[in-house]
N, C-alpha and C. Protein backbone atom coordinates (compact mmCIF):
# COMPACT_ATOMS: atom_id res chain seq x y z
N UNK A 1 35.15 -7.48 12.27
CA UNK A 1 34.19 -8.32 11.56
C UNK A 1 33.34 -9.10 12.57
N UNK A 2 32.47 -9.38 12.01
CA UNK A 2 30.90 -10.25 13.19
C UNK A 2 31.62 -11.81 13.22
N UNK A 3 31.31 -12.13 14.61
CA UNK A 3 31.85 -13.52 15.04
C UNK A 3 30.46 -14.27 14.85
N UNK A 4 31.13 -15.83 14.47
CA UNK A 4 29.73 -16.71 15.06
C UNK A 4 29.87 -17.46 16.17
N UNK A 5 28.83 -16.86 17.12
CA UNK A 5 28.75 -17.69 18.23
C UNK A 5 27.91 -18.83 18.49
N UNK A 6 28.32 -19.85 19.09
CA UNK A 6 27.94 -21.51 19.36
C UNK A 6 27.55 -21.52 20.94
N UNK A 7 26.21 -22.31 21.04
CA UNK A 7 25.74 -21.98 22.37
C UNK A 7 25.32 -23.46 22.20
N UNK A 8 25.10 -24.29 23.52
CA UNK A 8 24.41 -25.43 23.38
C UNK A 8 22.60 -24.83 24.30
N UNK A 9 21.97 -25.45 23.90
CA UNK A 9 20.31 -25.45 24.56
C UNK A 9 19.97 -26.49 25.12
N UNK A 10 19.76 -26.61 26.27
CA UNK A 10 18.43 -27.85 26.44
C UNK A 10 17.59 -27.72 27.26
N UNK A 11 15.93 -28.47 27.29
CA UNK A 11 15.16 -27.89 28.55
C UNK A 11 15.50 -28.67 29.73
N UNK A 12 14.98 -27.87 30.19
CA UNK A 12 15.57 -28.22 31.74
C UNK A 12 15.02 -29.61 32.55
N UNK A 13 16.12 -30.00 32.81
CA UNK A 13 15.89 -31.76 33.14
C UNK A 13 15.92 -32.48 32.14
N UNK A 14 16.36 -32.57 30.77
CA UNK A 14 16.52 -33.17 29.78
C UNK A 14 17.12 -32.65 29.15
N UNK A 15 18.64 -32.05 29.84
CA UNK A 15 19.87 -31.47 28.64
C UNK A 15 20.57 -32.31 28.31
N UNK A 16 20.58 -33.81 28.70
CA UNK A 16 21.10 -34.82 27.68
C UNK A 16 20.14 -35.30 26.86
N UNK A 17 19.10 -35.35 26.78
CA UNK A 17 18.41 -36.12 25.94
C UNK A 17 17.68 -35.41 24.77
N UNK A 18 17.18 -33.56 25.01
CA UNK A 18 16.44 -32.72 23.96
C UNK A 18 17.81 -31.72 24.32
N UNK A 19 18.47 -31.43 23.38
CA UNK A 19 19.26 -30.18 23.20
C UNK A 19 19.62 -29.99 22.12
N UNK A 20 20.15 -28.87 21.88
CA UNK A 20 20.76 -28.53 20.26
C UNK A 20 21.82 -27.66 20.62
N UNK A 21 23.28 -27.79 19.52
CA UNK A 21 24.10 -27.08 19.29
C UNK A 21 23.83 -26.03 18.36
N UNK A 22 23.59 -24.87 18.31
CA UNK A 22 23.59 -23.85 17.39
C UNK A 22 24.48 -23.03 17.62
N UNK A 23 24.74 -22.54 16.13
CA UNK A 23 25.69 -21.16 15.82
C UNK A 23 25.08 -20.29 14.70
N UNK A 24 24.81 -19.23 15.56
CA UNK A 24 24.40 -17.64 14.86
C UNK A 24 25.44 -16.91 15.15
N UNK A 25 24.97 -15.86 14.32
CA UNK A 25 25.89 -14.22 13.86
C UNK A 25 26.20 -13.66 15.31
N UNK A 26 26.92 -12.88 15.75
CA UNK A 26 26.89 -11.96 16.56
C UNK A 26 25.95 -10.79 16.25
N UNK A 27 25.79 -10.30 15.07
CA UNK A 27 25.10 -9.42 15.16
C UNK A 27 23.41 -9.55 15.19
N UNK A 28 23.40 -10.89 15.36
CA UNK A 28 21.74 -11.12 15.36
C UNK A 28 21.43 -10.34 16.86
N UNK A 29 20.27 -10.57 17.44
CA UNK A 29 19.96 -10.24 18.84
C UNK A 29 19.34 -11.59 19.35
N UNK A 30 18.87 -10.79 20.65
CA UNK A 30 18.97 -11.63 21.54
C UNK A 30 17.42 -12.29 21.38
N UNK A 31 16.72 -11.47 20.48
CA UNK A 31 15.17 -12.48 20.41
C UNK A 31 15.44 -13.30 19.05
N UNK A 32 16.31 -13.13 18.09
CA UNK A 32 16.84 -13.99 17.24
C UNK A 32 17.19 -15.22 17.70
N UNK A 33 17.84 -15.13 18.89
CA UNK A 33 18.25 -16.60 19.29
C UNK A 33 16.91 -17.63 19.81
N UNK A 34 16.51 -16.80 20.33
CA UNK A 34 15.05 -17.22 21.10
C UNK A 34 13.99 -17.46 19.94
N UNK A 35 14.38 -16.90 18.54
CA UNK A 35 13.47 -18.01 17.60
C UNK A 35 14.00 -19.15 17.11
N UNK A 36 15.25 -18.99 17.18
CA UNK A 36 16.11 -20.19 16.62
C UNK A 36 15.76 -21.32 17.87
N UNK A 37 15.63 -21.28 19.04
CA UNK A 37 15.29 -21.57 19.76
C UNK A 37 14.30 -22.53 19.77
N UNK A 38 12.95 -21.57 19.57
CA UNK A 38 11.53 -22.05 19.48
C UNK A 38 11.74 -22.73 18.15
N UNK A 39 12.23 -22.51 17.11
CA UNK A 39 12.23 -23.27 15.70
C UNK A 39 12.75 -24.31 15.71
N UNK A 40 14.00 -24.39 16.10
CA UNK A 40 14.84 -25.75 16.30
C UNK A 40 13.98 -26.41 17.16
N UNK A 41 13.62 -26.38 18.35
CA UNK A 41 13.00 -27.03 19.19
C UNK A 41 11.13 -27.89 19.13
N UNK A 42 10.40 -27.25 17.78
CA UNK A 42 9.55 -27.41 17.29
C UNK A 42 8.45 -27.07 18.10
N UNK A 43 8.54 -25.57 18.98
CA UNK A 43 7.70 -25.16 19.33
C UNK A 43 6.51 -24.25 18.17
N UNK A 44 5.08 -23.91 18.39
CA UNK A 44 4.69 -23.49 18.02
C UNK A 44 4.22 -21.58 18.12
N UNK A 45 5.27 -21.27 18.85
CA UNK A 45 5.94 -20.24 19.56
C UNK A 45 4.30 -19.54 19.56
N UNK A 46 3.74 -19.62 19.79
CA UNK A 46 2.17 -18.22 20.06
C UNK A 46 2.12 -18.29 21.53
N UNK A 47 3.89 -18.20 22.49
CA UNK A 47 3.43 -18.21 24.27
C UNK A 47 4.30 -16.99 24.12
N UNK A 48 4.31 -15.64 25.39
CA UNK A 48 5.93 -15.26 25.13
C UNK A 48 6.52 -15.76 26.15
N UNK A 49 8.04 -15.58 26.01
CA UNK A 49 9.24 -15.89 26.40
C UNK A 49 9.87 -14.51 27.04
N UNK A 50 11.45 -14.86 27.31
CA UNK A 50 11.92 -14.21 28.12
C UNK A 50 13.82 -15.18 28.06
N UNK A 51 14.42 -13.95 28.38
CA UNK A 51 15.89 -14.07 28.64
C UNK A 51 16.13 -14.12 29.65
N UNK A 52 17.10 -14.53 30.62
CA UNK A 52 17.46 -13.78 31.80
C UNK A 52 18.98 -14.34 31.72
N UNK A 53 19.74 -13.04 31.49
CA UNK A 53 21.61 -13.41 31.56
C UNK A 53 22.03 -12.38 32.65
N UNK A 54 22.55 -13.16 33.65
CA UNK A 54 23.13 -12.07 34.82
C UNK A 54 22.07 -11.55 35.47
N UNK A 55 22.01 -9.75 35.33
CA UNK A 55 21.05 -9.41 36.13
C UNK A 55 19.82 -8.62 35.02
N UNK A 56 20.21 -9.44 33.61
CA UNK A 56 19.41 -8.59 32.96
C UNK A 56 17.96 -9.46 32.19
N UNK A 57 17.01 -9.31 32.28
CA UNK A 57 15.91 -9.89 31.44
C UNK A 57 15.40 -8.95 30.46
N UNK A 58 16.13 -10.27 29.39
CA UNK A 58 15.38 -9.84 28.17
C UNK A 58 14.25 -10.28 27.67
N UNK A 59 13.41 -9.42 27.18
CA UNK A 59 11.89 -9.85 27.49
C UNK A 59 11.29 -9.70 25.98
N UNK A 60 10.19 -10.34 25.11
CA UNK A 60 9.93 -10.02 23.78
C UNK A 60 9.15 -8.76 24.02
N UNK A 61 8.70 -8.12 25.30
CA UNK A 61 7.96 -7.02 25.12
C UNK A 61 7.78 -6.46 26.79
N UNK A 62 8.99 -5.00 26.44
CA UNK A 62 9.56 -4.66 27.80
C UNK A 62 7.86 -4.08 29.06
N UNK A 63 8.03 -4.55 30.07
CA UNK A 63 6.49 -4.11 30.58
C UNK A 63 7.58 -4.18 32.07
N UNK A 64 8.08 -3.61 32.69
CA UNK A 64 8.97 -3.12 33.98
C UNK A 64 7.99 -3.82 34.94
N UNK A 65 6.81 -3.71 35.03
CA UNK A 65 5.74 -3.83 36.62
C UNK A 65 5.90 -4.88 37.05
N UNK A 66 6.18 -5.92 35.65
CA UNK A 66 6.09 -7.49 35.80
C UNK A 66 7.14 -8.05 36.73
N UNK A 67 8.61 -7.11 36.28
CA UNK A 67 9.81 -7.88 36.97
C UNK A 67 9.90 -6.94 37.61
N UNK A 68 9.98 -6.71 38.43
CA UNK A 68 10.10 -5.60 39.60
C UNK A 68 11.89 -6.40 40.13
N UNK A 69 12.10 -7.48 40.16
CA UNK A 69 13.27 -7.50 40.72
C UNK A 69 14.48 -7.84 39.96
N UNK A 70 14.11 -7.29 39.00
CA UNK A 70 15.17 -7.24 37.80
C UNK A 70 16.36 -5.49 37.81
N UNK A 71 17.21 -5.45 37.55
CA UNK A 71 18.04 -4.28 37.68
C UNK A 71 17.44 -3.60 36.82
N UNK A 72 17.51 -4.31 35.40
CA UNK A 72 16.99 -3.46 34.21
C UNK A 72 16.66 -4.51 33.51
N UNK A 73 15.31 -4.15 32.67
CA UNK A 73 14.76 -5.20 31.64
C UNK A 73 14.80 -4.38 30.19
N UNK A 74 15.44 -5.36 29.46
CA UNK A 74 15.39 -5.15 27.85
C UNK A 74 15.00 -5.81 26.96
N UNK A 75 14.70 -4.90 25.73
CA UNK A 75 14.17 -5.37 24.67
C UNK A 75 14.81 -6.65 23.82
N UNK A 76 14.69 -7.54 23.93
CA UNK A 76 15.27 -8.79 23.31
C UNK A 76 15.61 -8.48 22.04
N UNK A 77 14.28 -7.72 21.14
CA UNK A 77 13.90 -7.17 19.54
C UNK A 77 15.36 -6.54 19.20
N UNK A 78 16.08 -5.69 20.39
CA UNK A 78 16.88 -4.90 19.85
C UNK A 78 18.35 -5.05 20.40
N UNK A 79 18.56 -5.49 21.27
CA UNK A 79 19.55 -5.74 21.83
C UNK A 79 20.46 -7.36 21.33
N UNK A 80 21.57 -6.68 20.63
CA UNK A 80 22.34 -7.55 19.97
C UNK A 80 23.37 -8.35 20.38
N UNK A 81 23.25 -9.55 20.00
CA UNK A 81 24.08 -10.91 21.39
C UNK A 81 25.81 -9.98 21.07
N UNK A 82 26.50 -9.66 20.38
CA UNK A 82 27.42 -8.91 20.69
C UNK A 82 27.28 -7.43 21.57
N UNK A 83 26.37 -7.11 22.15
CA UNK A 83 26.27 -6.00 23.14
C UNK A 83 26.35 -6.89 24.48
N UNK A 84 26.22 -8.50 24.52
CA UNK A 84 26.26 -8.95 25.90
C UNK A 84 27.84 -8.97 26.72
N UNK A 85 28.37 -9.28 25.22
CA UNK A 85 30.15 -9.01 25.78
C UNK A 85 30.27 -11.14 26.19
N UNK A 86 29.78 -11.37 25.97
CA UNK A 86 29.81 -13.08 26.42
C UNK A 86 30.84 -13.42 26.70
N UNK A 87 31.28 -14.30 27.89
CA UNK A 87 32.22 -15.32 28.02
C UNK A 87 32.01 -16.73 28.02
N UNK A 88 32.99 -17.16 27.47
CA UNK A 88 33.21 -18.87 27.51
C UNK A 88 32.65 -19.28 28.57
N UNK A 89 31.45 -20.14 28.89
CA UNK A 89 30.90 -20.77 29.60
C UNK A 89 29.74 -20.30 30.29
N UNK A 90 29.30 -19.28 29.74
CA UNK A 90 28.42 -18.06 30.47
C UNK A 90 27.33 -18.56 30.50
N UNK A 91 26.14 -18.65 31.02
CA UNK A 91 24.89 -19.44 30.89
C UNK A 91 23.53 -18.34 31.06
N UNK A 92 22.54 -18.51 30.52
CA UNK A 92 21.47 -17.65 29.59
C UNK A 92 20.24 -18.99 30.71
N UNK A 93 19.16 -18.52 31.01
CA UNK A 93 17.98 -19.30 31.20
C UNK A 93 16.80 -18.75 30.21
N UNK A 94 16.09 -19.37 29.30
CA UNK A 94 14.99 -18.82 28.46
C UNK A 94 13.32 -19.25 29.51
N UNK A 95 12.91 -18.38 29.26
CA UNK A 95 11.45 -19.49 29.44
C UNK A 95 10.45 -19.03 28.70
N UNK A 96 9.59 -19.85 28.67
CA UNK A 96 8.59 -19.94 26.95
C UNK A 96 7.43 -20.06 27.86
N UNK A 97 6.34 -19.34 27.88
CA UNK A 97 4.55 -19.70 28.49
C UNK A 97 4.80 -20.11 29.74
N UNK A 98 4.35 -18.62 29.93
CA UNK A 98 4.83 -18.42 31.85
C UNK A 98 3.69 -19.21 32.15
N UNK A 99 2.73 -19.88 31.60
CA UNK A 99 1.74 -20.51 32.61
C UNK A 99 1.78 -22.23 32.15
N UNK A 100 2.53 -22.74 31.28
CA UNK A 100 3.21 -24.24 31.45
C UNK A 100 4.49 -24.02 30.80
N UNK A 101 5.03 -23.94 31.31
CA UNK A 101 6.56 -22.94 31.38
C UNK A 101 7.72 -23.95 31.01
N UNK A 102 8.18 -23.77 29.29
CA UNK A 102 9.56 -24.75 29.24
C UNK A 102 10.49 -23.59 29.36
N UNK A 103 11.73 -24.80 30.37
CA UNK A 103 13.02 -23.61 30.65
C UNK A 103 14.15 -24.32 29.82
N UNK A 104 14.63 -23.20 28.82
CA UNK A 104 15.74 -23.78 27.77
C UNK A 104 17.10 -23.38 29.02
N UNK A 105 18.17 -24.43 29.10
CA UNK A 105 19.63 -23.75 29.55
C UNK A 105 20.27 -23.55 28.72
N UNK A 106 20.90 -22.64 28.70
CA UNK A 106 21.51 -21.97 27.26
C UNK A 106 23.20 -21.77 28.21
N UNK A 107 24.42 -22.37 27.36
CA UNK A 107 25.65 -22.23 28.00
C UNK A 107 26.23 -21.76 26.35
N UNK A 108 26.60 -20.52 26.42
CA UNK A 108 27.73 -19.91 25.77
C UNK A 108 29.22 -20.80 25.60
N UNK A 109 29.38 -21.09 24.22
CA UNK A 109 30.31 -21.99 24.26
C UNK A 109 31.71 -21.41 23.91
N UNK A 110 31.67 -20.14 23.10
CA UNK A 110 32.76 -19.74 22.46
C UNK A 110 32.42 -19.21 21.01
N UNK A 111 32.76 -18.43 20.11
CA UNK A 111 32.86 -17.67 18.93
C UNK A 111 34.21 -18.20 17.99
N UNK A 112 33.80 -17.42 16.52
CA UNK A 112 34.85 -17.77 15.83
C UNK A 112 34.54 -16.80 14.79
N UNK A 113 35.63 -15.90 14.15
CA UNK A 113 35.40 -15.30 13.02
C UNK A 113 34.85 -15.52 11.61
N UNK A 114 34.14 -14.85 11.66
CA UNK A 114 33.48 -14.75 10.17
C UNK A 114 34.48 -14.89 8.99
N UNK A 115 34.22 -15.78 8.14
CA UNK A 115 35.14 -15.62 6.80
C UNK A 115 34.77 -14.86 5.81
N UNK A 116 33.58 -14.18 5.66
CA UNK A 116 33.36 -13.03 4.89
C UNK A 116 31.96 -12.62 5.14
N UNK A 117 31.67 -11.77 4.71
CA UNK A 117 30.23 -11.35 5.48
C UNK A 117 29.17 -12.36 4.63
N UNK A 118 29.50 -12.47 3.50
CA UNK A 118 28.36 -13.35 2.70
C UNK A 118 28.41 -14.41 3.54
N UNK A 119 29.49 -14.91 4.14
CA UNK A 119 28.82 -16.36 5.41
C UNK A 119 27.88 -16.52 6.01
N UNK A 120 27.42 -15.16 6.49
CA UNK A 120 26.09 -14.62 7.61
C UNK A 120 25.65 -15.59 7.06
N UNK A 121 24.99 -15.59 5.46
CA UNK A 121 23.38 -16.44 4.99
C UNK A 121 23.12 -17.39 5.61
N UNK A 122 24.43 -18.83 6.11
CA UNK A 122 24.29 -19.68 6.30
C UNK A 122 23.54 -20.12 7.41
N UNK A 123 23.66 -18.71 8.32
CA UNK A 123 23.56 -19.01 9.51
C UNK A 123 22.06 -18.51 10.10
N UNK A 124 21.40 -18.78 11.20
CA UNK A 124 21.84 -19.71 12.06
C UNK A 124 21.76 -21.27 11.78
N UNK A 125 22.33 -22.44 12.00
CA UNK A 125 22.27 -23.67 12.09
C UNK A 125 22.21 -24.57 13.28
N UNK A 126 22.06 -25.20 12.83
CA UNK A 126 22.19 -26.41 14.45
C UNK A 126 23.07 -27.24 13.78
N UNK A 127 24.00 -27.68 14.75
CA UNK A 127 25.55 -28.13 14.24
C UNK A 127 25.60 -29.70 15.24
N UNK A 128 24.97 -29.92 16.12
CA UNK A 128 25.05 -31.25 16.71
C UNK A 128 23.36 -30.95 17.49
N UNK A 129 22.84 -32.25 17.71
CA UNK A 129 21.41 -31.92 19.01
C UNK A 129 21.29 -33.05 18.93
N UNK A 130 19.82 -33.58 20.10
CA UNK A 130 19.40 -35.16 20.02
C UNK A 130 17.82 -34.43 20.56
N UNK A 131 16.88 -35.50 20.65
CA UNK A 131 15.93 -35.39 21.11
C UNK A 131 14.87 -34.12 20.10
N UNK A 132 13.64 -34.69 19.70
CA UNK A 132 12.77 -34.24 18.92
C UNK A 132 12.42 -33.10 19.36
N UNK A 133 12.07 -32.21 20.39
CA UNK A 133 11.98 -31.06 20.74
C UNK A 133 10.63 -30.54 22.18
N UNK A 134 10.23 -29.80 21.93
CA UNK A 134 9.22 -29.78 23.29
C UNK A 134 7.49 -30.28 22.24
N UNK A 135 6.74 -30.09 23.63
CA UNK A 135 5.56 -29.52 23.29
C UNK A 135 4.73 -28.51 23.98
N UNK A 136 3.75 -27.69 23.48
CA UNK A 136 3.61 -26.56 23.42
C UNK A 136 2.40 -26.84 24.54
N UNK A 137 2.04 -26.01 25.49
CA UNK A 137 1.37 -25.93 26.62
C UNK A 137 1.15 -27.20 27.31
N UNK A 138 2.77 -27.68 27.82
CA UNK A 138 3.46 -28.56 28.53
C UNK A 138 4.57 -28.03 29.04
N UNK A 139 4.26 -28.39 30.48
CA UNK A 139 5.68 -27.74 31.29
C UNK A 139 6.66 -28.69 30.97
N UNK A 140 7.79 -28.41 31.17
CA UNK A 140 9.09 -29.10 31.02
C UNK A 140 8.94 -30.66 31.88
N UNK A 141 8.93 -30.13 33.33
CA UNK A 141 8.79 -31.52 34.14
C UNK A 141 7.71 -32.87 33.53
N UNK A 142 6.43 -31.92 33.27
CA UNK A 142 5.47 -32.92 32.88
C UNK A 142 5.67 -33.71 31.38
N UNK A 143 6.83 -32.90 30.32
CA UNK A 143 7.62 -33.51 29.02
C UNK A 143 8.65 -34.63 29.37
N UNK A 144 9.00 -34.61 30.54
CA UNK A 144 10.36 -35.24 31.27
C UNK A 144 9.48 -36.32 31.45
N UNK A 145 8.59 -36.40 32.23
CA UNK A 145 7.96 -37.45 32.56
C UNK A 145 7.45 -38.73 31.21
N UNK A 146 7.24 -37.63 30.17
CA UNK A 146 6.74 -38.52 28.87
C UNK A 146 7.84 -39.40 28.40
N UNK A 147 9.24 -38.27 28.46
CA UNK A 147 10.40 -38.92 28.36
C UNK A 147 10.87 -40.28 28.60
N UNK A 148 10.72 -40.14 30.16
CA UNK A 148 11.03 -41.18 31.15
C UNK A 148 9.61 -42.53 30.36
N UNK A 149 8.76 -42.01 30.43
CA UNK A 149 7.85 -43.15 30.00
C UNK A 149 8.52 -43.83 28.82
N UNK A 150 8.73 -43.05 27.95
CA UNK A 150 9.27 -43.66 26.46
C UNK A 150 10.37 -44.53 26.66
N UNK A 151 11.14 -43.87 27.58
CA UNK A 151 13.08 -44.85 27.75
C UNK A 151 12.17 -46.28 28.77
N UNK A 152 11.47 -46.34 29.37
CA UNK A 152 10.94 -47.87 30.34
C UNK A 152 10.08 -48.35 29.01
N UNK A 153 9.36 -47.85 28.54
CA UNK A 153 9.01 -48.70 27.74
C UNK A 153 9.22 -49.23 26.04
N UNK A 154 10.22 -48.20 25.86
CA UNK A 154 10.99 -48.81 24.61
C UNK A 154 9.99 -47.92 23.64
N UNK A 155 9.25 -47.50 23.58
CA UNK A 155 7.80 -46.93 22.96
C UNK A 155 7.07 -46.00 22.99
N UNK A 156 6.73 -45.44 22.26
CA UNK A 156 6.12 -43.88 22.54
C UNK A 156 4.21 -44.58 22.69
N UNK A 157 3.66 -43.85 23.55
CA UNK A 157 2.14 -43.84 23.67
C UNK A 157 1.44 -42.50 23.38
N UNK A 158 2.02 -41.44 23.26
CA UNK A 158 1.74 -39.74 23.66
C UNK A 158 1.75 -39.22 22.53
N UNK A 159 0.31 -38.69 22.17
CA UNK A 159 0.19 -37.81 21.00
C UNK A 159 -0.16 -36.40 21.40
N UNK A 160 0.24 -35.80 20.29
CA UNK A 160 -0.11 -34.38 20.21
C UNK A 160 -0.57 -33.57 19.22
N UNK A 161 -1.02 -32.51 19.29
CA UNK A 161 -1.93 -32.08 17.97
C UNK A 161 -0.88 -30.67 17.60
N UNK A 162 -0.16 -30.77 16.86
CA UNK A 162 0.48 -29.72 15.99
C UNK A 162 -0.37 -28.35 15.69
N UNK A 163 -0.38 -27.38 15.92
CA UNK A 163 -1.29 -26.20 15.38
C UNK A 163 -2.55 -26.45 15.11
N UNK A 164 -3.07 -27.79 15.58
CA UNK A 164 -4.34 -27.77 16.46
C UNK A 164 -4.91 -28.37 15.02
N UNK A 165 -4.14 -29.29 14.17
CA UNK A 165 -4.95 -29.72 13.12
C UNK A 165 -4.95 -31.60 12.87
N UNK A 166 -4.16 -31.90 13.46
CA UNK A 166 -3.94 -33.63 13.27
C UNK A 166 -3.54 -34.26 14.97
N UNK A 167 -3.87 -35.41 14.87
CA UNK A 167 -2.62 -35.79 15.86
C UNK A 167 -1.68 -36.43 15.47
N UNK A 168 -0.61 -36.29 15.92
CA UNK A 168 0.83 -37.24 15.70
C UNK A 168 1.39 -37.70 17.59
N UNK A 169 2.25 -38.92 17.01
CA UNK A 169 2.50 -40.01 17.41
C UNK A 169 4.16 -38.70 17.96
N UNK A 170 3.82 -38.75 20.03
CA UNK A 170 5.60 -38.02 19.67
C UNK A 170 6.24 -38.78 20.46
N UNK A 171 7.85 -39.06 20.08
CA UNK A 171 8.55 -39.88 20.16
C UNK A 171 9.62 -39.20 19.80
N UNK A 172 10.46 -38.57 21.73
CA UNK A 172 11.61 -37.74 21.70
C UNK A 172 12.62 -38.44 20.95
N UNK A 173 12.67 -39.17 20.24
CA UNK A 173 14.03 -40.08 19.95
C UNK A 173 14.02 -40.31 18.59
N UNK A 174 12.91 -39.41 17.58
CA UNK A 174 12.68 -38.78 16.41
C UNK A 174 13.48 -38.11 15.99
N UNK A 175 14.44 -37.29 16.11
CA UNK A 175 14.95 -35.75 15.44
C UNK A 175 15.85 -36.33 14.75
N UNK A 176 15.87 -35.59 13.52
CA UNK A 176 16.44 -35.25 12.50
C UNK A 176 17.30 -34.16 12.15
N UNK A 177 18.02 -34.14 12.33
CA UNK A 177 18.69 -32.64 12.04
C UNK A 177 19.03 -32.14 10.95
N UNK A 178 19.01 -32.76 9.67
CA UNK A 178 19.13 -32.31 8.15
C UNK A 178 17.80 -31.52 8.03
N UNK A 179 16.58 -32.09 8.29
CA UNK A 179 15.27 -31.77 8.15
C UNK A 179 15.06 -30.40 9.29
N UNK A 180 15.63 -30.56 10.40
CA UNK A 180 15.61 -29.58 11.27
C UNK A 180 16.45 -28.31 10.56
N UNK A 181 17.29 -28.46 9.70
CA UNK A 181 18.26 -27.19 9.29
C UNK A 181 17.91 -27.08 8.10
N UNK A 182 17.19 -27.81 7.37
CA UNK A 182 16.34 -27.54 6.06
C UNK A 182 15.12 -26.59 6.22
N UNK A 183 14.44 -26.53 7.36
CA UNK A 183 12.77 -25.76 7.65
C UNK A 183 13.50 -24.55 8.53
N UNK A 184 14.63 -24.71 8.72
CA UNK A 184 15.19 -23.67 10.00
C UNK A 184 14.90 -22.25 9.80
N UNK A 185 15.30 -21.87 8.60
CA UNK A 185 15.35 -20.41 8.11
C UNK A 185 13.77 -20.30 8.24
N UNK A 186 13.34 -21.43 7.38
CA UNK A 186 11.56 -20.42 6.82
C UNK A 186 10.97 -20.32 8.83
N UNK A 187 11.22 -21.17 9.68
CA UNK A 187 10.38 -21.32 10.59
C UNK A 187 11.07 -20.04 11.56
N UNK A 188 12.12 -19.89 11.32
CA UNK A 188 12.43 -18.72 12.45
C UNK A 188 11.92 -17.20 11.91
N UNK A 189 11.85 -17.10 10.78
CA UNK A 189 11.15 -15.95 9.77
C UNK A 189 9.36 -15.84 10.23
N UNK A 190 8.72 -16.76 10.24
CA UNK A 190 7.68 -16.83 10.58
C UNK A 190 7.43 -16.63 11.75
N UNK A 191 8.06 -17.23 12.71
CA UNK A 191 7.66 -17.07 13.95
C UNK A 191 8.39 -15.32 14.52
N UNK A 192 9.51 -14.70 13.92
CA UNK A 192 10.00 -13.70 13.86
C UNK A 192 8.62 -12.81 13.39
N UNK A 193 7.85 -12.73 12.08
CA UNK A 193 7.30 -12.09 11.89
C UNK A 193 5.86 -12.28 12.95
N UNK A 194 5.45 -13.46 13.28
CA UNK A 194 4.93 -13.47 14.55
C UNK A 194 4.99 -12.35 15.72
N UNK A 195 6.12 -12.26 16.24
CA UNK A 195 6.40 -11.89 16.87
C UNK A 195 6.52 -10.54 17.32
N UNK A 196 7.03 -9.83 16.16
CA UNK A 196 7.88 -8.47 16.06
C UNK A 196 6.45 -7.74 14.56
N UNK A 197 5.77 -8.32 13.80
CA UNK A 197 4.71 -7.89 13.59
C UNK A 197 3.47 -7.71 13.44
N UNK A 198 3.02 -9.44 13.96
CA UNK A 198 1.48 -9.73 14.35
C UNK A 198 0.76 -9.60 13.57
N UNK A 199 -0.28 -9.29 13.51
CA UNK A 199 -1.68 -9.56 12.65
C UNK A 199 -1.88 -7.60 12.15
């Protein structure tokens, strides 16, 4: 029977402050996680991304020329997080818009059996996290920095424009996680069909 596996996320230089606990199916794949990813995290996912576990990169769209120093590069689309064989503590690097580039650390926490297959529905969820999530054509370091501004001054100053239609007021110390696992399903579906069927 399909296990669910629990991974913690966070971007890099702020895995105490933006991360999330999630648990998906084993039989999802490996670009499944990487929307749960971008969804939980409140990216507006239109950058691509990329896996890299061990010596393998998984990529949303295999093109070999790019990684030349990769052993073998695979299809994220198809390759299923139970084909990785995972161990307890194993660690995954994502990165999202190779040209302002957030890096998720992804540490494999451990699995647990399915209690019947109708369980799948529930899943994926986010089961513990802190911190409101990234923003989208912002490198990680230069989000860290907004960070750091917010914790000295008690206060957020930094807006951003959501899918390019309002601005809002962001303030890592926002998240919600009922609301985050309430939009979870529809936003990883969307950005899935994004992804895997485009326009």
């Amino acid at each position: 029977m399909d296990e669910i596996l629990t991974f913690r996320i966070g971007i890099e230089g702020l895995e105490n402050k933006i991360w999330r606990s999630i648990e998906i199916p084993s039989r999802r794949t490996v670009a499944d996680l990487a929307y749960t990813i971008l969804a939980s995290f409140n990216s507006l996912a239109y950058h691509l991304y990329d896996i890299e576990y061990k010596d393998y990169l998984f990529d949303c769209w295999v093109c070999p020329e790019e990684y030349p120093d990769f052993d073998e590069l695979s299809n994220a689309v198809v390759t299923k997080l139970s084909e990785l064989k995972l161990k307890k503590n194993d660690t995954m690097k994502m990165e999202y818009d190779m040209g302002s580039t957030t890096t998720f650390n992804i540490i494999y926490l451990g699995s647990r059996k399915l209690k019947s297959y109708k369980e799948q529905e529930l899943y994926p969820i986010v089961v513990n996290g802190e911190g409101l999530g990234m923003l989208d054509d912002m490198c990680d370091f230069d989000l860290k920095d907004i960070v750091d501004d917010i914790d000295k001054l008690g206060y957020s100053n930094h807006y951003f424009t959501p899918g390019y239609e309002t601005n809002r007021k962001y303030d890592y110390r926002k998240y919600n996680i009922k609301k985050d696992n309430k939009e979870l399903k529809g936003k990883i579906l969307a950005i899935k069909n994004g992804y895997e069927v485009g326009e």
